[in-house]
N, C-alpha and C. Protein backbone atom coordinates (compact mmCIF):
# COMPACT_ATOMS: atom_id res chain seq x y z
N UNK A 1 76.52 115.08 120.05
CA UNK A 1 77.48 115.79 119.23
C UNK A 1 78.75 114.95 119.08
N UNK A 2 79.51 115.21 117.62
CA UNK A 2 80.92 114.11 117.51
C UNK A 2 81.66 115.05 118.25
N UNK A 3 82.54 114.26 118.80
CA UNK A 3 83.99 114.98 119.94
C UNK A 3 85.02 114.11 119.04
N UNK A 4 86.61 114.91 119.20
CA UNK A 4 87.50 114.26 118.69
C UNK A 4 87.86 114.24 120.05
N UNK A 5 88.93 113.19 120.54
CA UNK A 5 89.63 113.51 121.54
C UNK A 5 90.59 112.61 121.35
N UNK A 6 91.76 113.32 121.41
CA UNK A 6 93.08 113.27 121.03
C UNK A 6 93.89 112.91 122.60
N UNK A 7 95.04 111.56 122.18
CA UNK A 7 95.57 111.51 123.42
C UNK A 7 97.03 110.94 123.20
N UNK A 8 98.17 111.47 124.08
CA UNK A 8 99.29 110.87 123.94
C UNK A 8 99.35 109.70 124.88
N UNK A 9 100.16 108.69 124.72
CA UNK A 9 99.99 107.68 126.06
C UNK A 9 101.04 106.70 125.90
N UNK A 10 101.82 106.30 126.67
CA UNK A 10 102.73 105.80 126.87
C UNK A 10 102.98 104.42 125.64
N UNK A 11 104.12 104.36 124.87
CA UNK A 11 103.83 103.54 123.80
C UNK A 11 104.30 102.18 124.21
N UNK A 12 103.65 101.44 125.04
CA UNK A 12 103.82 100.12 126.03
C UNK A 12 102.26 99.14 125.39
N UNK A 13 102.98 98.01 125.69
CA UNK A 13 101.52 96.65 125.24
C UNK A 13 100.11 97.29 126.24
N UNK A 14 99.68 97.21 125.81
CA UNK A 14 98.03 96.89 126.62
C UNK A 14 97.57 98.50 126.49
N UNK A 15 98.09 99.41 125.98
CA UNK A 15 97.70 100.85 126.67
C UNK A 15 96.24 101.03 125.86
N UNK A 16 96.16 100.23 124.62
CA UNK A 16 95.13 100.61 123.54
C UNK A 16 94.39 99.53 124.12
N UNK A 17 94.34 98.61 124.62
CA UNK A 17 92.97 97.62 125.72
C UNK A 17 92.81 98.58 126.76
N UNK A 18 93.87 99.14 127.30
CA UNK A 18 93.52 99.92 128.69
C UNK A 18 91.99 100.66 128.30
N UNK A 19 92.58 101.56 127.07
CA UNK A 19 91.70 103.02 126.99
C UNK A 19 90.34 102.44 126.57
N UNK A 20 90.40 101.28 125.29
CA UNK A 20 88.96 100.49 124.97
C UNK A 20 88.21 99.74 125.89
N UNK A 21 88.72 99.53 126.66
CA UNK A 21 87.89 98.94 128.10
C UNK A 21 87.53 99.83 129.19
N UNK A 22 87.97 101.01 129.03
CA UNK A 22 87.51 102.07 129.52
C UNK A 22 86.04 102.51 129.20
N UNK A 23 85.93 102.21 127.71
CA UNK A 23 85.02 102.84 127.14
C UNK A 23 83.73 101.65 126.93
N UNK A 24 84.55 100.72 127.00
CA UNK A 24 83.68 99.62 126.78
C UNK A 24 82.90 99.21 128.43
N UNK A 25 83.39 99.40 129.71
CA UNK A 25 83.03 99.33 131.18
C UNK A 25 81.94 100.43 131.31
N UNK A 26 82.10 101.38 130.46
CA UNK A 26 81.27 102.59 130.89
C UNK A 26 80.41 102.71 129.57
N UNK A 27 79.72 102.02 128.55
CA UNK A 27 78.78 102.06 127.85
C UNK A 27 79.17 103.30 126.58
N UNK A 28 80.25 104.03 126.57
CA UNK A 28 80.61 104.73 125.72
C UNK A 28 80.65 103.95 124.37
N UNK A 29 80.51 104.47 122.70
CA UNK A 29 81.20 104.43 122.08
C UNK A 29 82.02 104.63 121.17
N UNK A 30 83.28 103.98 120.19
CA UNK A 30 83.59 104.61 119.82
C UNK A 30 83.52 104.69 118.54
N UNK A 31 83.53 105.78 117.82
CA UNK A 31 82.87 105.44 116.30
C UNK A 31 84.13 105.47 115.42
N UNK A 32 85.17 106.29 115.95
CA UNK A 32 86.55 105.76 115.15
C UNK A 32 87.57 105.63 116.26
N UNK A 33 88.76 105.11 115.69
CA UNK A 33 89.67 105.29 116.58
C UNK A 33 91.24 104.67 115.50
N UNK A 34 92.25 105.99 115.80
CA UNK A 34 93.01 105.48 115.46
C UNK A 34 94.72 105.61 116.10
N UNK A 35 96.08 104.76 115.91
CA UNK A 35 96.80 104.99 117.26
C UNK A 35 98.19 104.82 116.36
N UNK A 36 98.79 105.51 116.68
CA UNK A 36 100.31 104.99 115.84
C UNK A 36 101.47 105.74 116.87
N UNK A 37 102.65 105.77 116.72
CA UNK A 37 103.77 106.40 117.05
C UNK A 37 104.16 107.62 116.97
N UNK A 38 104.50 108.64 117.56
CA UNK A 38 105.18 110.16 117.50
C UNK A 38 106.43 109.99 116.77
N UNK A 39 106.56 111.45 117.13
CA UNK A 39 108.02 111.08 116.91
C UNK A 39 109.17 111.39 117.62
N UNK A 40 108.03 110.95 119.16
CA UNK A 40 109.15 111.25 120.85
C UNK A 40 108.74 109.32 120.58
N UNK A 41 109.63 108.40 120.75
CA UNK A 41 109.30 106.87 120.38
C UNK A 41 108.71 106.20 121.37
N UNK A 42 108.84 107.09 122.47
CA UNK A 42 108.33 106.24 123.99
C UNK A 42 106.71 106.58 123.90
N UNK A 43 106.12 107.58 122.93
CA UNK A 43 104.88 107.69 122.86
C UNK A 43 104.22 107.56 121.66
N UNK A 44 102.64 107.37 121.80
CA UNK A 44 102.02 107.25 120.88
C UNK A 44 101.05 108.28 120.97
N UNK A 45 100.38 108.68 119.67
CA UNK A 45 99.32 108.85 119.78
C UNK A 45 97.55 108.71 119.48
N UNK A 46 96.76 108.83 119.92
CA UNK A 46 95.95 107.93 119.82
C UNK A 46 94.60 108.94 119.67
N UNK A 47 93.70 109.08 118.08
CA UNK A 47 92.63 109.87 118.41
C UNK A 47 91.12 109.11 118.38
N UNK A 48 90.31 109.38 119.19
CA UNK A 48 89.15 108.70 119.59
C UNK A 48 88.00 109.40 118.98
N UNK A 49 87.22 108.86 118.44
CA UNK A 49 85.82 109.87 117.88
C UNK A 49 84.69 109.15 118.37
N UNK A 50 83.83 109.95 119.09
CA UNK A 50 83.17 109.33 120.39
C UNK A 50 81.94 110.49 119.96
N UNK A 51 80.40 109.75 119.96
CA UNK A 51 79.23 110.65 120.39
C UNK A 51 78.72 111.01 121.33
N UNK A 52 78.58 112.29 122.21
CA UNK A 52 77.82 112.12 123.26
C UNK A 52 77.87 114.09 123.92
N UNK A 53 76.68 113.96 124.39
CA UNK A 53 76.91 115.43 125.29
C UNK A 53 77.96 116.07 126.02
N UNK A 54 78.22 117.22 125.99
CA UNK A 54 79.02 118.24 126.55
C UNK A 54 79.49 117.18 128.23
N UNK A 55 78.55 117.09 128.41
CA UNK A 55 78.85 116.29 129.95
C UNK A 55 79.50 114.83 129.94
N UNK A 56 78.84 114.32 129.25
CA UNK A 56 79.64 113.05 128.70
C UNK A 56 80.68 112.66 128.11
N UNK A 57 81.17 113.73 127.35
CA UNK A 57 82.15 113.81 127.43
C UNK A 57 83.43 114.62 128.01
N UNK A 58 82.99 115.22 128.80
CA UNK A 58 83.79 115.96 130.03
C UNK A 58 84.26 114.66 130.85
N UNK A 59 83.45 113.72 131.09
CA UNK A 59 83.30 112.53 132.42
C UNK A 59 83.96 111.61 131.33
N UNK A 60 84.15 111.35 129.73
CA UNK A 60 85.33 110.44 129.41
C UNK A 60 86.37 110.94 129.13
N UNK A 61 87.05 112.16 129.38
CA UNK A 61 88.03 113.13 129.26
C UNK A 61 88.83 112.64 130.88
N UNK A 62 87.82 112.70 131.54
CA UNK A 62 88.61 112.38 133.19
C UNK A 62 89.06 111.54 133.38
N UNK A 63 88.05 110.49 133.09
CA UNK A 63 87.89 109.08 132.95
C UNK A 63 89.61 108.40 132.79
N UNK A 64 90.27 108.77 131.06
CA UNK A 64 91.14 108.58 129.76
C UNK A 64 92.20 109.21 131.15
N UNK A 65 91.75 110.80 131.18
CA UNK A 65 93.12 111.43 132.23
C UNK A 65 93.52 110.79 133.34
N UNK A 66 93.12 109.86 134.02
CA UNK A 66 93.17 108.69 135.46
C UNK A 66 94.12 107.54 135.18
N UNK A 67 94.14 107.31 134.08
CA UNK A 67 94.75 105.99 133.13
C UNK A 67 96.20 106.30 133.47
N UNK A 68 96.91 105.07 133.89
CA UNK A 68 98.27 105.55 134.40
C UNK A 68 98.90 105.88 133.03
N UNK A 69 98.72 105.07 131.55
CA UNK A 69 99.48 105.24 130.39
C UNK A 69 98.97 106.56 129.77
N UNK A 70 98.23 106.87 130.44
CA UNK A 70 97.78 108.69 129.33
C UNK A 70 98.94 109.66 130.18
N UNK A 71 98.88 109.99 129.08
CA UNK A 71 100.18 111.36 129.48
C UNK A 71 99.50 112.69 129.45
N UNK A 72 98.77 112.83 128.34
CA UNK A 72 98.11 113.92 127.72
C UNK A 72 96.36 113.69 127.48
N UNK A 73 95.37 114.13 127.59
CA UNK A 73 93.82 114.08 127.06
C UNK A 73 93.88 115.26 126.34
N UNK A 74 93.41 115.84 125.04
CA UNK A 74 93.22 116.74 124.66
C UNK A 74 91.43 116.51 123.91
N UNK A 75 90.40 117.35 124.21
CA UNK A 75 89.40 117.33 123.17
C UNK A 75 89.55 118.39 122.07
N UNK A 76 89.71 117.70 120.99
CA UNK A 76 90.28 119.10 119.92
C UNK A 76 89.38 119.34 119.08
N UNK A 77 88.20 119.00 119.54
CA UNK A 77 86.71 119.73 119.00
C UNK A 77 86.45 120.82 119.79
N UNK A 78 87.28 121.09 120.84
CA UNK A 78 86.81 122.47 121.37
C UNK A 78 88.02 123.24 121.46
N UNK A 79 89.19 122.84 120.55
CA UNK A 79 90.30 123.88 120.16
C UNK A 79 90.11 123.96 118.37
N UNK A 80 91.20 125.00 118.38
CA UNK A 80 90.83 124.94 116.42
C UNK A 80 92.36 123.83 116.25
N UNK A 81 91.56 123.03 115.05
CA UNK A 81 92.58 121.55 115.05
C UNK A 81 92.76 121.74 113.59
N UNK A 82 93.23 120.53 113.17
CA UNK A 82 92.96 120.10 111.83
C UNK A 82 93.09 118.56 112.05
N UNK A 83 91.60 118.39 111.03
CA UNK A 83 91.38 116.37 111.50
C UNK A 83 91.08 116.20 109.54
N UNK A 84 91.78 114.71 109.22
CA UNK A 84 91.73 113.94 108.38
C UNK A 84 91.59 112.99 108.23
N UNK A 85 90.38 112.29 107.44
CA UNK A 85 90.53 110.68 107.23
C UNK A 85 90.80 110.34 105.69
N UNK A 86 91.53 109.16 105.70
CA UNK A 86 91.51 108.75 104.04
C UNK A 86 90.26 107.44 104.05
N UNK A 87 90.06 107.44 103.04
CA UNK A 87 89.74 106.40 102.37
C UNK A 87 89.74 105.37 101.45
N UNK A 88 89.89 104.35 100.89
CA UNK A 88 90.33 103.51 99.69
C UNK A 88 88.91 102.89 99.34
N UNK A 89 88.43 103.26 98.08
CA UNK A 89 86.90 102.93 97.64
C UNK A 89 87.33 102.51 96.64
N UNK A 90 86.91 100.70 96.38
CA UNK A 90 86.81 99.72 95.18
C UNK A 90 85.72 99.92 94.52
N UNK A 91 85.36 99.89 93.28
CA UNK A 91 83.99 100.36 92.23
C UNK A 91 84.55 99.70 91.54
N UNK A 92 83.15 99.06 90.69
CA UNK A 92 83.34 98.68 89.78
C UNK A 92 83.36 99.81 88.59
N UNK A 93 84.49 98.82 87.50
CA UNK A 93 84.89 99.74 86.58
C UNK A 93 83.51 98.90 85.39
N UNK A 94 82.56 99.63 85.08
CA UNK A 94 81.60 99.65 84.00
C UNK A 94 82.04 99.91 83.38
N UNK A 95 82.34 99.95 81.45
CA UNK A 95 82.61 100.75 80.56
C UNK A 95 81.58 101.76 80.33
N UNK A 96 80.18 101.34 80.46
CA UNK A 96 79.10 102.21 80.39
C UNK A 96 79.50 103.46 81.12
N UNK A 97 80.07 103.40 82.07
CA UNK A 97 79.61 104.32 83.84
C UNK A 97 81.26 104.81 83.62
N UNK A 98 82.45 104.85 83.07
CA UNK A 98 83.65 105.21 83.44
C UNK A 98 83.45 106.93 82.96
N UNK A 99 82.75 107.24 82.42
CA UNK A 99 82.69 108.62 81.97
C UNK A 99 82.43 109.40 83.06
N UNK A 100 81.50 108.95 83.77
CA UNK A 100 80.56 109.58 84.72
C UNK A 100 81.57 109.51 85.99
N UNK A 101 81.98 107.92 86.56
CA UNK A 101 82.90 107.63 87.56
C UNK A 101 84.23 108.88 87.04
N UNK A 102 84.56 108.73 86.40
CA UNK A 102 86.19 110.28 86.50
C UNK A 102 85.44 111.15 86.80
N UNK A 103 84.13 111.84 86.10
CA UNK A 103 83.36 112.94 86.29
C UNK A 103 83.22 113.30 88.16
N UNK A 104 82.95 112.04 88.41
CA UNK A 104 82.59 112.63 89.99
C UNK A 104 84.12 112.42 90.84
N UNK A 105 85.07 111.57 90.15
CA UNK A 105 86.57 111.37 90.92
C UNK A 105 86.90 112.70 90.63
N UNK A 106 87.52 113.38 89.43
CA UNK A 106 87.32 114.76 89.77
C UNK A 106 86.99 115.86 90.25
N UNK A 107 85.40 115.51 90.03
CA UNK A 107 84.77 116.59 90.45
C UNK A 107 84.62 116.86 92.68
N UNK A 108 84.99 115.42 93.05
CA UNK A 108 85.62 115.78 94.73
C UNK A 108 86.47 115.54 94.91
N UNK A 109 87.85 115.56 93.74
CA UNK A 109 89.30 115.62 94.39
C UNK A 109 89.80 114.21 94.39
N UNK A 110 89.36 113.37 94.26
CA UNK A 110 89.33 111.86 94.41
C UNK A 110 91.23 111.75 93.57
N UNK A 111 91.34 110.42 93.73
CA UNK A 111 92.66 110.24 93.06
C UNK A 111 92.61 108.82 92.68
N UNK A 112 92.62 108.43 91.30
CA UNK A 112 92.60 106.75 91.33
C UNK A 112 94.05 106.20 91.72
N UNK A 113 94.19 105.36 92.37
CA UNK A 113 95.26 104.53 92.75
C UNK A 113 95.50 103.20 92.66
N UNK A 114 94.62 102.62 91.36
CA UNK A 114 94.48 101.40 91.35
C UNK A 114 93.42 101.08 90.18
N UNK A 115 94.00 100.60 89.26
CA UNK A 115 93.33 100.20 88.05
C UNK A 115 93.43 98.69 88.21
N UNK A 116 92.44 97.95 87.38
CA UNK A 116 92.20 96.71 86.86
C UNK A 116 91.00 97.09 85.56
N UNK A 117 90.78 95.66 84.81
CA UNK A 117 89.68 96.06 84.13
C UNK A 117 88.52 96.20 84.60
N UNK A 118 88.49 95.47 85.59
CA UNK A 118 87.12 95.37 85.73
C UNK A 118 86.73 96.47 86.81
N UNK A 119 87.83 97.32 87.89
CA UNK A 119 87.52 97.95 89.30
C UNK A 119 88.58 99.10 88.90
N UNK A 120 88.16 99.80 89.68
CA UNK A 120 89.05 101.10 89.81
C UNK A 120 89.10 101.32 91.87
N UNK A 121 90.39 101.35 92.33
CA UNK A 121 90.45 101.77 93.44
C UNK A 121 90.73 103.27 93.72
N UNK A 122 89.73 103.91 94.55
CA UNK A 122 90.19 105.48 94.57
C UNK A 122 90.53 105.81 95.86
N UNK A 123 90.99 106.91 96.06
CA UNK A 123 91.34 107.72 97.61
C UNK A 123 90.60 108.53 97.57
N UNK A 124 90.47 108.73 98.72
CA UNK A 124 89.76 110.13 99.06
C UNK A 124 90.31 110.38 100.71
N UNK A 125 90.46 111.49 100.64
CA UNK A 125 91.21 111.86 101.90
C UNK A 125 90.65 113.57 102.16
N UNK A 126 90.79 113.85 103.65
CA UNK A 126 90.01 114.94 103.52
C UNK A 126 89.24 114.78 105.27
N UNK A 127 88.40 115.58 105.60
CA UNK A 127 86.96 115.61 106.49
C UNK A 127 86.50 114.66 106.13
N UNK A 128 85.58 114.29 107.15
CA UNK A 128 85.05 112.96 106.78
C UNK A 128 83.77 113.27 106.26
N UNK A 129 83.07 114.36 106.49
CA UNK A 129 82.07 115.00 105.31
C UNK A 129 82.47 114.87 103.60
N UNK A 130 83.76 115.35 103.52
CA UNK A 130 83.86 114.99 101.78
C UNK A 130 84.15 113.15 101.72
N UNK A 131 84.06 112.53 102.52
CA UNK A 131 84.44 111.12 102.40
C UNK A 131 83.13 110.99 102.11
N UNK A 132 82.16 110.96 103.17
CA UNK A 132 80.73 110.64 102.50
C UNK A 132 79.65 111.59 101.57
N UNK A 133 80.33 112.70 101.81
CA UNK A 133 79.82 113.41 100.22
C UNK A 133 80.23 112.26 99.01
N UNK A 134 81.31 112.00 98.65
CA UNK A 134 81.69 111.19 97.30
C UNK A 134 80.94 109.72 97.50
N UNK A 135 81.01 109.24 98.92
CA UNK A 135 80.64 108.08 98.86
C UNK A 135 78.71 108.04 98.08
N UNK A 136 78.35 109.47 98.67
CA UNK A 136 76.71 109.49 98.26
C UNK A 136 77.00 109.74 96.76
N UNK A 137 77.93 110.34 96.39
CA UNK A 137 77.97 110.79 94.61
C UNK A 137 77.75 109.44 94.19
N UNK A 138 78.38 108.62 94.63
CA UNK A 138 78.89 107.02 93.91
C UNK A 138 77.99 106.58 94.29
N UNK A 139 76.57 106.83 95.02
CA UNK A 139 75.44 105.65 94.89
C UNK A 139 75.23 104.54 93.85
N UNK A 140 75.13 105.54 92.53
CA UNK A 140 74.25 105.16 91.68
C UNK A 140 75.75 103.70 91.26
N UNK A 141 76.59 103.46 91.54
CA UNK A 141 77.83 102.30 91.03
C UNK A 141 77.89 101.75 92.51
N UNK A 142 78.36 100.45 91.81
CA UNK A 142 78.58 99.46 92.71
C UNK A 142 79.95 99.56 93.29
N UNK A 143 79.81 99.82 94.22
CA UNK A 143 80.56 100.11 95.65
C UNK A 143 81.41 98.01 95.73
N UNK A 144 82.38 98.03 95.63
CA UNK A 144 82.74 96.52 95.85
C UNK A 144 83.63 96.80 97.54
N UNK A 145 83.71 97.77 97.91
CA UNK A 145 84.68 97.17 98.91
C UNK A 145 84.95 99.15 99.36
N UNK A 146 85.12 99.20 100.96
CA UNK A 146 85.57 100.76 101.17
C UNK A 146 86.22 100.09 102.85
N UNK A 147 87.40 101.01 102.61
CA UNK A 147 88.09 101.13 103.96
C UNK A 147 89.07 101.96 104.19
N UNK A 148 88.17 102.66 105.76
CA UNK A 148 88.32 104.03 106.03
C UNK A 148 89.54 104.17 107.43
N UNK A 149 90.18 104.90 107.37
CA UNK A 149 91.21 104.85 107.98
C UNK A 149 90.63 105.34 109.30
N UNK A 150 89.58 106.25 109.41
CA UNK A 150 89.17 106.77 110.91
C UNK A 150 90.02 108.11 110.60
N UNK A 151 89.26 109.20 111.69
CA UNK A 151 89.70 110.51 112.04
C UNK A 151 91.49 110.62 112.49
N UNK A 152 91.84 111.43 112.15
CA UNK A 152 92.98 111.43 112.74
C UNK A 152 93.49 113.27 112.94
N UNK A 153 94.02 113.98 113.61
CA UNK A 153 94.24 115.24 114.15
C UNK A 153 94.93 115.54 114.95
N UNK A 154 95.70 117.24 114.75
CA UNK A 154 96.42 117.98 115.47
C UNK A 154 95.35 119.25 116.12
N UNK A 155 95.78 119.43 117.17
CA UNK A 155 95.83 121.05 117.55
C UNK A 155 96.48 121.81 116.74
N UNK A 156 95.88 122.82 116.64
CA UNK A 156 97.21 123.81 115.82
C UNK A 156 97.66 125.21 116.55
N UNK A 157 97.37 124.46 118.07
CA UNK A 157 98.28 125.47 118.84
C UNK A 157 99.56 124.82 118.99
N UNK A 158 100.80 125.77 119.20
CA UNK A 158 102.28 125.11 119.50
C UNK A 158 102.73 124.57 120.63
N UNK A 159 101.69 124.92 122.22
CA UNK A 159 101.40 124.49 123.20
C UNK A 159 101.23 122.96 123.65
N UNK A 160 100.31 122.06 122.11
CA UNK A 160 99.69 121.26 122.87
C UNK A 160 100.68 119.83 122.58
């Protein structure tokens, strides 16, 4: 099963090798991960998207909590959260296919942010289900280039 797990941790050099060598010593992995600044400046925060059983990930929850730079472990797949990833998807711009390409940028919310003649760059932002919902719409066009920012999330208790 995907786990998010969300962590604050001291915003010092090495803390993001600390936690990836954590995961990397113990055969875990991670399928996203992303880490930036609060807006307390001495911290960061950092969310991890990791596959694995109820147990397995209980034992990298402990694991992350032992780490002198973690302040906080939260798994916010087992609180009610809200998680977002963007995306930036290069396509080629066909004249044949541009009818169809707005048809489906519309039709999942998409936003172009980047014209040329020949490519169109779009966003998509959202669950990462509507990221690869659009990405499967856009089979049938040539895909030149996609890069995905990774999960990112709050709790939406006032607690955490």
């Amino acid at each position: 099963m995907r786990h998010i797990i969300s962590l604050q941790l001291e915003n010092e050099s090495g803390a993001l090798s600390r936690v990836a060598g954590l995961f990397s010593a113990r055969g875990f992995n991670i399928e996203s991960l992303t880490v930036a600044p609060t807006n307390d400046k001495t911290l960061s925060r950092m969310t991890i998207v990791s596959i694995g059983d109820n147990t397995i990930i209980e034992q990298i929850i402990k694991q992350l909590d032992k780490l002198i730079d973690v302040v906080k472990v939260t798994n916010l797949t087992a609180t009610k959260h809200v998680e977002r990833e963007l995306a930036l998807i290069k396509i080629n711009n066909n004249p044949n296919s541009q009818i169809e390409i707005d048809s489906i940028i519309d039709a999942h919310g998409a936003k172009i942010v980047g014209v040329s003649a020949d490519t169109y760059i779009v966003e998509v932002a959202g669950k990462s289900r509507r990221i690869n919902d659009f990405l499967m719409a856009c089979d049938t066009f040539e895909i030149l280039e996609i890069s995905r920012t990774g999960v990112t999330g709050v709790c939406q208790k006032k607690e955490y």
